[in-house]
PDB file of N, CA and C in Angstrom:
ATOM      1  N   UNK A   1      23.275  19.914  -7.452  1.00  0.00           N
ATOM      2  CA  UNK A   1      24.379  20.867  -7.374  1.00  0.00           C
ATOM      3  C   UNK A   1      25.452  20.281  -6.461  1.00  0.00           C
ATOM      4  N   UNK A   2      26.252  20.553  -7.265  1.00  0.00           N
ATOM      5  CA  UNK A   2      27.716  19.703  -6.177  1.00  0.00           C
ATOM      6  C   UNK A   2      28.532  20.678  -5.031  1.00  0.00           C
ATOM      7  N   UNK A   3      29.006  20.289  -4.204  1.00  0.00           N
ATOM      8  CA  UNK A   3      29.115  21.488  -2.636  1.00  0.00           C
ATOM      9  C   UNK A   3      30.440  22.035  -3.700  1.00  0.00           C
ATOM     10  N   UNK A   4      31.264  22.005  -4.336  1.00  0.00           N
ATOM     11  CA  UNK A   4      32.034  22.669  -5.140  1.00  0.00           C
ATOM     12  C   UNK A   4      31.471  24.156  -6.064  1.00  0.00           C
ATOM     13  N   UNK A   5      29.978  23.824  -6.094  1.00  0.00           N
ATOM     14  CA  UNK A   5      29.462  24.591  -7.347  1.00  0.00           C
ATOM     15  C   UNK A   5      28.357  25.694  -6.557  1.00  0.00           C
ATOM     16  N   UNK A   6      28.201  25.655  -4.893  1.00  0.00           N
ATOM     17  CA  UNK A   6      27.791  26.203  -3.980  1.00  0.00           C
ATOM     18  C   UNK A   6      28.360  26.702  -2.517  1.00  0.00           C
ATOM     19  N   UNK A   7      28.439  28.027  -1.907  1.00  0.00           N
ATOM     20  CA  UNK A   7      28.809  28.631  -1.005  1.00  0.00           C
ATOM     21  C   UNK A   7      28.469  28.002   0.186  1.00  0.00           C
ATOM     22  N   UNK A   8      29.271  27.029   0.586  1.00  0.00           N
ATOM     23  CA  UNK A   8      29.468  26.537   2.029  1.00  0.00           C
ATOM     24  C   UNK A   8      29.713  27.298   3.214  1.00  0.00           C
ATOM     25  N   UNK A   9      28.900  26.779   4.504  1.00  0.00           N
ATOM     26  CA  UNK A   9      29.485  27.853   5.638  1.00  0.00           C
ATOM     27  C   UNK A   9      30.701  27.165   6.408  1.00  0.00           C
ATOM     28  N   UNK A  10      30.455  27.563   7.647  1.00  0.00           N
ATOM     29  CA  UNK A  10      31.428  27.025   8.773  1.00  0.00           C
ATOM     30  C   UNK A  10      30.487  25.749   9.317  1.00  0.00           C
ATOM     31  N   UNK A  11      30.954  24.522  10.256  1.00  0.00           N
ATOM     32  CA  UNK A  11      30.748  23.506  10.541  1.00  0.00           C
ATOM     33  C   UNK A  11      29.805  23.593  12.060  1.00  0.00           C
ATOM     34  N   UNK A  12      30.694  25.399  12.463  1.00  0.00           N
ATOM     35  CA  UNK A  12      30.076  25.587  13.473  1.00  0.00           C
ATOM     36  C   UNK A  12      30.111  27.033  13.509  1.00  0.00           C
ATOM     37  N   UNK A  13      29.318  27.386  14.477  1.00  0.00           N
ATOM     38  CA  UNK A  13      29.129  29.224  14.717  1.00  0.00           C
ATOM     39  C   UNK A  13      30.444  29.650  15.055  1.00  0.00           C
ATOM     40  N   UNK A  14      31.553  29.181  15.591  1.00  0.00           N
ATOM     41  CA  UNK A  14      32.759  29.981  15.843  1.00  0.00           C
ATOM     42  C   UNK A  14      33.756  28.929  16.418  1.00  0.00           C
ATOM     43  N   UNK A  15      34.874  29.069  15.869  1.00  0.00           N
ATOM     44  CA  UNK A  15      36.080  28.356  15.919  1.00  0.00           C
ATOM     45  C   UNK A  15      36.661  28.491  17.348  1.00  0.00           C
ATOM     46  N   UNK A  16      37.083  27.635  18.212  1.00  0.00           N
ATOM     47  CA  UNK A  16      37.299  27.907  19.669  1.00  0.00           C
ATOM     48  C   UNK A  16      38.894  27.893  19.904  1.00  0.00           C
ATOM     49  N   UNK A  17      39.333  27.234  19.266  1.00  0.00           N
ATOM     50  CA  UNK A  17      40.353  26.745  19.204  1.00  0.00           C
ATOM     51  C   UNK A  17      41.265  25.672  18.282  1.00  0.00           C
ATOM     52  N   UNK A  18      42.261  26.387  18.034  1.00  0.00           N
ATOM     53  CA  UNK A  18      43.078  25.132  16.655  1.00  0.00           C
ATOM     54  C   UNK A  18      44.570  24.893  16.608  1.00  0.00           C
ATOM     55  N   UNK A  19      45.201  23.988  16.648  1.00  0.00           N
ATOM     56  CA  UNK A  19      46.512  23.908  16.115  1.00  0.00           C
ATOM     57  C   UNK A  19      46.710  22.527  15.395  1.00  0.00           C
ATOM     58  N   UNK A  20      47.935  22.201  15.482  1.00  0.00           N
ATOM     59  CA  UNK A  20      48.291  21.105  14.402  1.00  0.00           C
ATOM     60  C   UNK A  20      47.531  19.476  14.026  1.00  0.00           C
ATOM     61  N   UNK A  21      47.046  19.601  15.330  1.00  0.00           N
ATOM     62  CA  UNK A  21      46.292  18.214  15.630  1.00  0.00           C
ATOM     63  C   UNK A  21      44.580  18.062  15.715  1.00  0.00           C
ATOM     64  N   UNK A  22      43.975  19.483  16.010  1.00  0.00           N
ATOM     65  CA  UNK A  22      42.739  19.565  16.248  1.00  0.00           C
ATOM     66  C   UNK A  22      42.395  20.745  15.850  1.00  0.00           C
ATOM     67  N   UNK A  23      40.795  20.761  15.629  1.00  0.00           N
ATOM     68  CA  UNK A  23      40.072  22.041  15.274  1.00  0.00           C
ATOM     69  C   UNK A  23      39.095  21.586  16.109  1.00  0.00           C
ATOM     70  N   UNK A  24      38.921  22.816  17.183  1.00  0.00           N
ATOM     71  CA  UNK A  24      37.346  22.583  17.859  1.00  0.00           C
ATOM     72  C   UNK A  24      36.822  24.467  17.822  1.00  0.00           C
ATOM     73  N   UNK A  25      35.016  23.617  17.666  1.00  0.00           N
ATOM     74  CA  UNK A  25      34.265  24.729  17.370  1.00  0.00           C
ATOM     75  C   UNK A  25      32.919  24.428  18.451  1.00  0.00           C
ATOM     76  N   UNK A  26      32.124  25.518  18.465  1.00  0.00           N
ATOM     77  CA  UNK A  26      30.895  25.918  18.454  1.00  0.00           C
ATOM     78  C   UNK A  26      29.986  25.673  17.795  1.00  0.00           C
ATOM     79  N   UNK A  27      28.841  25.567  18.259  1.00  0.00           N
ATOM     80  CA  UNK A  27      27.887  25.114  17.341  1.00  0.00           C
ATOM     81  C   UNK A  27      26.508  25.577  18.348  1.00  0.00           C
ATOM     82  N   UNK A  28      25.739  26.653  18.287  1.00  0.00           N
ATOM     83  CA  UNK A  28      25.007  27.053  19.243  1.00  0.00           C
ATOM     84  C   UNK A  28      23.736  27.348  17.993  1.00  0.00           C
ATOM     85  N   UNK A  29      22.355  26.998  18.498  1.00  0.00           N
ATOM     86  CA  UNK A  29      21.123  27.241  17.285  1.00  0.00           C
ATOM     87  C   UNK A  29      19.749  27.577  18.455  1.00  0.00           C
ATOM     88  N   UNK A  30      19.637  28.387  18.481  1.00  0.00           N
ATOM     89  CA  UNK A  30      18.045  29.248  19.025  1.00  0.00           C
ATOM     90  C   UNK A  30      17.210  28.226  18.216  1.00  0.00           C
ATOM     91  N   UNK A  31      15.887  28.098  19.154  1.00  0.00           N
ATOM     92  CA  UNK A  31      14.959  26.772  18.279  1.00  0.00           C
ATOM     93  C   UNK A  31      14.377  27.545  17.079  1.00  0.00           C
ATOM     94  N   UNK A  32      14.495  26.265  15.759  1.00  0.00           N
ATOM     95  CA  UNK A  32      14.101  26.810  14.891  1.00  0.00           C
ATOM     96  C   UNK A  32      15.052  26.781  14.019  1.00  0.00           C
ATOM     97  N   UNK A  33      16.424  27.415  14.500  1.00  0.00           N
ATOM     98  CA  UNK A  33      17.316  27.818  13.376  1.00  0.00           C
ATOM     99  C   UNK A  33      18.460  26.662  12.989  1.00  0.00           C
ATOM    100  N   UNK A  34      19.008  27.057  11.186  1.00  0.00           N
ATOM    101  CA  UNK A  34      19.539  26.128  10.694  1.00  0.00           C
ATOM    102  C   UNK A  34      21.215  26.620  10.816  1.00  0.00           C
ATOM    103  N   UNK A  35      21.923  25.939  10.654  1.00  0.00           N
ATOM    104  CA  UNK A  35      23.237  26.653  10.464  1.00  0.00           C
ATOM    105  C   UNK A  35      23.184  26.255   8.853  1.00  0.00           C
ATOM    106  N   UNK A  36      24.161  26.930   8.912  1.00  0.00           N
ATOM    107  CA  UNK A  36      25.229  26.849   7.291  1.00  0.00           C
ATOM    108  C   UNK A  36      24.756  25.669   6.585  1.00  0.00           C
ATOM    109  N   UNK A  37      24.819  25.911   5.123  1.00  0.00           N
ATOM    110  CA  UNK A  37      25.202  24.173   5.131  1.00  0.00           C
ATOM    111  C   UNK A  37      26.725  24.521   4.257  1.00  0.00           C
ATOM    112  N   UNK A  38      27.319  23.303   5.073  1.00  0.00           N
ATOM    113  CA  UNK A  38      28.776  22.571   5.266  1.00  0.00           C
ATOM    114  C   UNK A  38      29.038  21.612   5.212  1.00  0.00           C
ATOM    115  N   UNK A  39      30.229  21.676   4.858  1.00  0.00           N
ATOM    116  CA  UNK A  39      30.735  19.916   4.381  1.00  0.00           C
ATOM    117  C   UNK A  39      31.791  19.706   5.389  1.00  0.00           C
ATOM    118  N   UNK A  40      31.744  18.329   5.668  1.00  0.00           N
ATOM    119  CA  UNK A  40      33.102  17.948   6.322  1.00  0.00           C
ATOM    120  C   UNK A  40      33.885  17.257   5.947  1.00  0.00           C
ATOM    121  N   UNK A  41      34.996  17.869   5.705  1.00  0.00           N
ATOM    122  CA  UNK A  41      36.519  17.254   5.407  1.00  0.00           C
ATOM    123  C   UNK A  41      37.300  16.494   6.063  1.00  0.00           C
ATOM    124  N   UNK A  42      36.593  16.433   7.771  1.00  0.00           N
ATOM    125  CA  UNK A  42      37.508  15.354   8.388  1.00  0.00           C
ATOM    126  C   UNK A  42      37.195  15.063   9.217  1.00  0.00           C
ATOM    127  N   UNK A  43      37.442  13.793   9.631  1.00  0.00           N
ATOM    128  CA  UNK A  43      37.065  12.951  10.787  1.00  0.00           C
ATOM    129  C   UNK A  43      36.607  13.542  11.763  1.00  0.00           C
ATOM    130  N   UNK A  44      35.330  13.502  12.762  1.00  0.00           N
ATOM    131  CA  UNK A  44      35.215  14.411  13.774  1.00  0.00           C
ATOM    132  C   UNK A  44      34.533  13.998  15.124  1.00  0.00           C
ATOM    133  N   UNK A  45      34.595  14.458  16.269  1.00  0.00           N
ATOM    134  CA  UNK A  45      33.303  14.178  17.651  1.00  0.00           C
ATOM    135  C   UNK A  45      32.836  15.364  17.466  1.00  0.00           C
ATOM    136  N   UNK A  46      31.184  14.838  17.677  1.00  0.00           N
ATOM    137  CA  UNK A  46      30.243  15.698  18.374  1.00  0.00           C
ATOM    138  C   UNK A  46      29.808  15.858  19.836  1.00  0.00           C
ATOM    139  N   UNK A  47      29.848  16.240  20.625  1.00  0.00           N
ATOM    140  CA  UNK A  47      29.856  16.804  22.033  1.00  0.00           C
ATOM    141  C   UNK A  47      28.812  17.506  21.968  1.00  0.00           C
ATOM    142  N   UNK A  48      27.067  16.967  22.281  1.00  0.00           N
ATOM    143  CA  UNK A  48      26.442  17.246  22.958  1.00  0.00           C
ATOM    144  C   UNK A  48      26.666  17.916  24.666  1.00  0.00           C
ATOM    145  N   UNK A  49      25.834  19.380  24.354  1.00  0.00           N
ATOM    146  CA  UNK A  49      25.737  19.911  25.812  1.00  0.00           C
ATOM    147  C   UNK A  49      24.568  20.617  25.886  1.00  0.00           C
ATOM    148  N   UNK A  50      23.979  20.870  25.229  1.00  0.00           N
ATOM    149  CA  UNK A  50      22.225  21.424  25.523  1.00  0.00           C
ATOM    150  C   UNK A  50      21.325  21.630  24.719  1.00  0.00           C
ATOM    151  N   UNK A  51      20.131  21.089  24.654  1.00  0.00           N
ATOM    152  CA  UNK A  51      19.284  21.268  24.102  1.00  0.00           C
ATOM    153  C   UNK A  51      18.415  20.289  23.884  1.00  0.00           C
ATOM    154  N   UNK A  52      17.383  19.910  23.283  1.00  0.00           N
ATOM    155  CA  UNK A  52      16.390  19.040  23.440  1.00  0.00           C
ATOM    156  C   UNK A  52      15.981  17.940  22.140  1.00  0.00           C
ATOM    157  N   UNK A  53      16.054  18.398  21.256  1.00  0.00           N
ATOM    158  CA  UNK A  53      15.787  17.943  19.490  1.00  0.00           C
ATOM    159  C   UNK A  53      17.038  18.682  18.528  1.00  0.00           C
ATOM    160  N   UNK A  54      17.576  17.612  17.636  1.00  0.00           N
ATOM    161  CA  UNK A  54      18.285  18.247  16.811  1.00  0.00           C
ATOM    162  C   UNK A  54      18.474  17.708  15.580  1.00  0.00           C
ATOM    163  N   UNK A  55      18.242  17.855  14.535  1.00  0.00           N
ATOM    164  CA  UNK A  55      18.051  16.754  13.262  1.00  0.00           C
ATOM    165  C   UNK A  55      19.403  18.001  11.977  1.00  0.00           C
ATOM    166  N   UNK A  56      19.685  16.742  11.139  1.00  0.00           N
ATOM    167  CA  UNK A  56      20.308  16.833  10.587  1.00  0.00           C
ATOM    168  C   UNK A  56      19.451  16.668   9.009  1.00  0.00           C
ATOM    169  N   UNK A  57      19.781  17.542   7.947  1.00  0.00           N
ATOM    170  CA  UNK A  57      19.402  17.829   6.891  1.00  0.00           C
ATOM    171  C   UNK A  57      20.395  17.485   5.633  1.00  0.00           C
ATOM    172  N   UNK A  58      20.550  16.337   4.993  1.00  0.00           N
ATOM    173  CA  UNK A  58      21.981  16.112   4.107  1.00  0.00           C
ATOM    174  C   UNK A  58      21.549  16.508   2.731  1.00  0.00           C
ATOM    175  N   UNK A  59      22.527  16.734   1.881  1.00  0.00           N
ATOM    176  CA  UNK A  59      22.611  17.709   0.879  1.00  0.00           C
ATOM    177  C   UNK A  59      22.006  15.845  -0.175  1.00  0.00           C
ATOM    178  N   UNK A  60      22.076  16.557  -1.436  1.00  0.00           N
ATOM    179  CA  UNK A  60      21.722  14.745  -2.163  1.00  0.00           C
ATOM    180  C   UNK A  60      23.240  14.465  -2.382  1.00  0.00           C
ATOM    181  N   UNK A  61      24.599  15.479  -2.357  1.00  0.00           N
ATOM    182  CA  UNK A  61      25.466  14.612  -3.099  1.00  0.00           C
ATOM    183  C   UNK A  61      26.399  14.661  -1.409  1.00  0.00           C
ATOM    184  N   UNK A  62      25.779  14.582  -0.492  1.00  0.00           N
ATOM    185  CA  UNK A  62      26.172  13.766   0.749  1.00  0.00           C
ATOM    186  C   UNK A  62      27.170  12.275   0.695  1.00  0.00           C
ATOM    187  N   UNK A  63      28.271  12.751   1.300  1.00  0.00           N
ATOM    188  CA  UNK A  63      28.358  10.646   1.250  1.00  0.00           C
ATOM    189  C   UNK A  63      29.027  10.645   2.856  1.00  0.00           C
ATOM    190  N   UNK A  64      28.451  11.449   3.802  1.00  0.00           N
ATOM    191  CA  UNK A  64      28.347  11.081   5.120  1.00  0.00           C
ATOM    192  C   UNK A  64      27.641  10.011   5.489  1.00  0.00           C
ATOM    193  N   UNK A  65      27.489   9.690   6.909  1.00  0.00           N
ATOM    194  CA  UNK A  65      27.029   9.060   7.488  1.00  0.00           C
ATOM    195  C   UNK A  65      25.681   8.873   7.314  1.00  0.00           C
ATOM    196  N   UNK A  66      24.944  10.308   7.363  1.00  0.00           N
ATOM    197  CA  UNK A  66      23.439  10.617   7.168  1.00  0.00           C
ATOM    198  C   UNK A  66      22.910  10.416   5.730  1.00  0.00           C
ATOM    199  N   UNK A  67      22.087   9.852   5.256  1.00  0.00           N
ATOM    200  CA  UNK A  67      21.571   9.869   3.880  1.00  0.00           C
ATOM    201  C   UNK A  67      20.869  10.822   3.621  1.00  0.00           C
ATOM    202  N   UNK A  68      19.398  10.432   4.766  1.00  0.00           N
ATOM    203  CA  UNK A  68      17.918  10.813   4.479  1.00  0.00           C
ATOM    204  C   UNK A  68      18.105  12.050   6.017  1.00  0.00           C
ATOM    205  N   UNK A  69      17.268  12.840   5.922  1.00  0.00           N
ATOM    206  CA  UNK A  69      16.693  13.894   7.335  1.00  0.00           C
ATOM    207  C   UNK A  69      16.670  12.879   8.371  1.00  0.00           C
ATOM    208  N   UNK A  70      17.556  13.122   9.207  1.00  0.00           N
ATOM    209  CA  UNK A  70      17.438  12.433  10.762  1.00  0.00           C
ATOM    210  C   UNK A  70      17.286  13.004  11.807  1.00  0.00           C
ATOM    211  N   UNK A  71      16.418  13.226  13.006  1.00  0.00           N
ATOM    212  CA  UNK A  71      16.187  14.214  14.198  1.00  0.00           C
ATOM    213  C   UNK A  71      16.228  12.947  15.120  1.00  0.00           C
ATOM    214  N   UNK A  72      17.182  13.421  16.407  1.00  0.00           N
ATOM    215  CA  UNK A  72      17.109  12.497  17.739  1.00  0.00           C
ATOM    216  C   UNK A  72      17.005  13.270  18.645  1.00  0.00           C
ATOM    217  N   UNK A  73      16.510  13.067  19.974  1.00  0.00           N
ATOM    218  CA  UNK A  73      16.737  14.008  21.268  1.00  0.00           C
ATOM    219  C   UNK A  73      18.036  14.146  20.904  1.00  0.00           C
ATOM    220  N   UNK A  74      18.560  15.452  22.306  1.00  0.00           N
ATOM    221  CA  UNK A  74      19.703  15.404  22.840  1.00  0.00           C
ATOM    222  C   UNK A  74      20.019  14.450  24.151  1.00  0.00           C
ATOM    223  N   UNK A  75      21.093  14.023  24.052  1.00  0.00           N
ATOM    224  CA  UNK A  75      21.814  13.644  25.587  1.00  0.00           C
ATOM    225  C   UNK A  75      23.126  14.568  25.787  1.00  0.00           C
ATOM    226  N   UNK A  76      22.594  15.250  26.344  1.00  0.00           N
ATOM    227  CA  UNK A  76      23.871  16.260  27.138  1.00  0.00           C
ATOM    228  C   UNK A  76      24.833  15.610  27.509  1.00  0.00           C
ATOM    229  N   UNK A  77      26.062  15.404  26.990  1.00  0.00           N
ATOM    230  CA  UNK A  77      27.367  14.741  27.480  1.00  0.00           C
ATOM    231  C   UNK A  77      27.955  13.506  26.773  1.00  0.00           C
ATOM    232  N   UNK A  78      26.900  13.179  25.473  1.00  0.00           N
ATOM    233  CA  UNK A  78      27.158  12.721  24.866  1.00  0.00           C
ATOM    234  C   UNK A  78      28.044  12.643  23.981  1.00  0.00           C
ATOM    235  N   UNK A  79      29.112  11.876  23.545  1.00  0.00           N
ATOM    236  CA  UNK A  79      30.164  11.978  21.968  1.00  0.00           C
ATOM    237  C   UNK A  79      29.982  11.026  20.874  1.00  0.00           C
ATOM    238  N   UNK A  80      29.866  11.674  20.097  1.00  0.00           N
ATOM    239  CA  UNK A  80      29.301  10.965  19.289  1.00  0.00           C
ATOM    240  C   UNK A  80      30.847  11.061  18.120  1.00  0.00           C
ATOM    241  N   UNK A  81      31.179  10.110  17.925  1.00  0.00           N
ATOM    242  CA  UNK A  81      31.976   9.780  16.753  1.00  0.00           C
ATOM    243  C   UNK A  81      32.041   9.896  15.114  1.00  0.00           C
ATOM    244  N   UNK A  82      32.328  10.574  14.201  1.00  0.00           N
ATOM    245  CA  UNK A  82      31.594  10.723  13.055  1.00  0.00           C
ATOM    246  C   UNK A  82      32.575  10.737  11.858  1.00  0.00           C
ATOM    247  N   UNK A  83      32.456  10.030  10.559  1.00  0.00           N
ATOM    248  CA  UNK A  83      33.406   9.973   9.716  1.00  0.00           C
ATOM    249  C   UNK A  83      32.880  11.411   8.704  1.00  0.00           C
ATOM    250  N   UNK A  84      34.522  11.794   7.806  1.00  0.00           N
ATOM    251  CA  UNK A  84      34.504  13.014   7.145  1.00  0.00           C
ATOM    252  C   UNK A  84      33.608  12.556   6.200  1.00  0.00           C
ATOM    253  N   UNK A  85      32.763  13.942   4.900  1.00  0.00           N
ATOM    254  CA  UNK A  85      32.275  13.588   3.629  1.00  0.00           C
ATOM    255  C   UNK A  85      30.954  14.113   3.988  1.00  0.00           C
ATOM    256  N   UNK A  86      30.320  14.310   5.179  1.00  0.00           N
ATOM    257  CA  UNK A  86      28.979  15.115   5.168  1.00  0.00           C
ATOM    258  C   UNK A  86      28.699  16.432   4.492  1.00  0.00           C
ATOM    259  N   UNK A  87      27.693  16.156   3.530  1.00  0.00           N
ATOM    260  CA  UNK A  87      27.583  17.907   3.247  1.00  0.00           C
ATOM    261  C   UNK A  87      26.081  18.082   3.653  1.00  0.00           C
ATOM    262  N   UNK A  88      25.607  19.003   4.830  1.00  0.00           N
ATOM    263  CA  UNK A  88      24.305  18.878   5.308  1.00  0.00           C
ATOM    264  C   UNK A  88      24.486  20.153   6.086  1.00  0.00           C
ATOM    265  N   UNK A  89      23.008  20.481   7.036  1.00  0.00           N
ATOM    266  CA  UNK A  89      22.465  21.345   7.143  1.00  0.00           C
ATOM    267  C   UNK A  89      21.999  21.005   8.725  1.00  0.00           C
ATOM    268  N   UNK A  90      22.574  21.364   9.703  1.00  0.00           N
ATOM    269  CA  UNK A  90      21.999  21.290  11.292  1.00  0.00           C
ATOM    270  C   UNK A  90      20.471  22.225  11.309  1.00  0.00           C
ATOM    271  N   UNK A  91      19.901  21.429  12.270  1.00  0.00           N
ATOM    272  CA  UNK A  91      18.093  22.042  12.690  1.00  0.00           C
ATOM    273  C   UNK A  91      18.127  22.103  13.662  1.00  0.00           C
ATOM    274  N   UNK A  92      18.044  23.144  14.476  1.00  0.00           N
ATOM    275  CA  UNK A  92      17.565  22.985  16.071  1.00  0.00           C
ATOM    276  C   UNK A  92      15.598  22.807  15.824  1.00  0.00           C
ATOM    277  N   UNK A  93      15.629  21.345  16.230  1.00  0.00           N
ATOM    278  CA  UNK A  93      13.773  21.097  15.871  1.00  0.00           C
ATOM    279  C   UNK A  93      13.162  20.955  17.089  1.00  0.00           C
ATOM    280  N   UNK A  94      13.723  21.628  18.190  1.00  0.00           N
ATOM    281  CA  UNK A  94      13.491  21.596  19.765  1.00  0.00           C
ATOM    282  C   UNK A  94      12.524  22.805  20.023  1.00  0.00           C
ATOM    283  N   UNK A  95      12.719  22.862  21.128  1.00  0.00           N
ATOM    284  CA  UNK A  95      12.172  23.901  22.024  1.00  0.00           C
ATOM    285  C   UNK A  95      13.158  24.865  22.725  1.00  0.00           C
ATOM    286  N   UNK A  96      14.167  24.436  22.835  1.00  0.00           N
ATOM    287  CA  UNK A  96      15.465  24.961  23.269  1.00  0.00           C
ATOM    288  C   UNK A  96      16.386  25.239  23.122  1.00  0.00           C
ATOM    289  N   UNK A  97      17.123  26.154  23.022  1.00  0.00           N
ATOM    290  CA  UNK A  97      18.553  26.567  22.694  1.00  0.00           C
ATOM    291  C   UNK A  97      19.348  25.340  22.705  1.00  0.00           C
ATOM    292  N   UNK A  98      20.494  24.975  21.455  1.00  0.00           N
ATOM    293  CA  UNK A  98      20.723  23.476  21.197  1.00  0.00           C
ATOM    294  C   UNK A  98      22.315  24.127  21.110  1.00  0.00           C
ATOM    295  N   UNK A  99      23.164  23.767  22.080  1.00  0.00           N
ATOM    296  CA  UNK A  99      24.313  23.649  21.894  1.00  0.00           C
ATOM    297  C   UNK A  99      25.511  22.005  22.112  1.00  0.00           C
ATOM    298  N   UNK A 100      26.475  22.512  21.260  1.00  0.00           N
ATOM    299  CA  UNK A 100      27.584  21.517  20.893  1.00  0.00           C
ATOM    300  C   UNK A 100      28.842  21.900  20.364  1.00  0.00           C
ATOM    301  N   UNK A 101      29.816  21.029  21.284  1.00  0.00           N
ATOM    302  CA  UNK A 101      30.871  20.893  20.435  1.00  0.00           C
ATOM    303  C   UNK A 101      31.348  19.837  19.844  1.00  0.00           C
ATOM    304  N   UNK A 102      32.585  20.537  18.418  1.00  0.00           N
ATOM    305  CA  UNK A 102      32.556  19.242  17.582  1.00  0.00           C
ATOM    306  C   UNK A 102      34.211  19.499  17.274  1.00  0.00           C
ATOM    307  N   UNK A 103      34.900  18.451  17.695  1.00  0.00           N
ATOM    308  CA  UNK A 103      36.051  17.788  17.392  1.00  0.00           C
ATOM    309  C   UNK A 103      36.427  18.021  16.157  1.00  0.00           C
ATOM    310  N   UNK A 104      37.364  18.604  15.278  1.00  0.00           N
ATOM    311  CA  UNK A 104      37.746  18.035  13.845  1.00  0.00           C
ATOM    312  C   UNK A 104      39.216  17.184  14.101  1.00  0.00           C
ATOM    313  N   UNK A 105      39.552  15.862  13.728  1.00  0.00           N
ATOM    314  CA  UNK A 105      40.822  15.763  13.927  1.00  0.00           C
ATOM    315  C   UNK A 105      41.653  15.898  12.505  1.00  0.00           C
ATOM    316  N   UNK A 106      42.173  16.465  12.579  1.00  0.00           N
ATOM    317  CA  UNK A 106      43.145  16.883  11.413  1.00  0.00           C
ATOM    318  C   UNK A 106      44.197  15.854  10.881  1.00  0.00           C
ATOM    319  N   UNK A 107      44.027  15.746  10.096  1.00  0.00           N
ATOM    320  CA  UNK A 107      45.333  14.246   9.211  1.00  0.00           C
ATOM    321  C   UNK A 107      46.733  14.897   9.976  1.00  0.00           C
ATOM    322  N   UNK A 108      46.989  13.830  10.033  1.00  0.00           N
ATOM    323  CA  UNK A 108      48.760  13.637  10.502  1.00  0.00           C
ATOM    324  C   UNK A 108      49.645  13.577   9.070  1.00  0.00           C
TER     325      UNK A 108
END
């Protein structure tokens, strides 16, 4: 099924802030839980800030970064750099409340 032919969510639990140049969001998951699955349209950072395990779930017609199911610790304070085209599914696979923020930079 192509992310066109299925109900996508948000990238993150709640939009923090946006104007011409940036979109930044939220992204908060109680252990256990998945967010949305969502696609990304554009270039983005991830901003690790809490939590312990977090794996990523990609759709098959993915052409992100991620192919296959990937889970890494967290490093709190971490940025992680990431190109647009993911269509996947966040896991909090921890023990702990897993929060982040994530950069969208918006085309010029």
């Amino acid at each position: 099924m192509s992310s066109d032919e299925r109900k996508l969510g948000g990238i993150g639990s709640k939009v923090l802030f946006e104007d011409d140049k940036v979109r930044i969001w939220e992204l908060a998951l109680a252990p256990g839980e998945r967010s949305d699955v969502h696609r990304h349209d554009l270039d983005y950072y991830l901003v690790q800030v809490g939590g312990d395990r977090i794996a990523v779930e990609p759709e098959p017609d993915s052409e992100g970064e991620y192919k296959e199911y990937f889970a890494a610790d967290v490093v709190p304070g971490i940025v992680v750099p990431m190109k647009r085209g993911g269509v996947e599914t966040a896991v909090n696979v921890g023990e702990k409340p897993y929060y982040e923020i994530i950069v969208e930079l918006k085309d010029a």
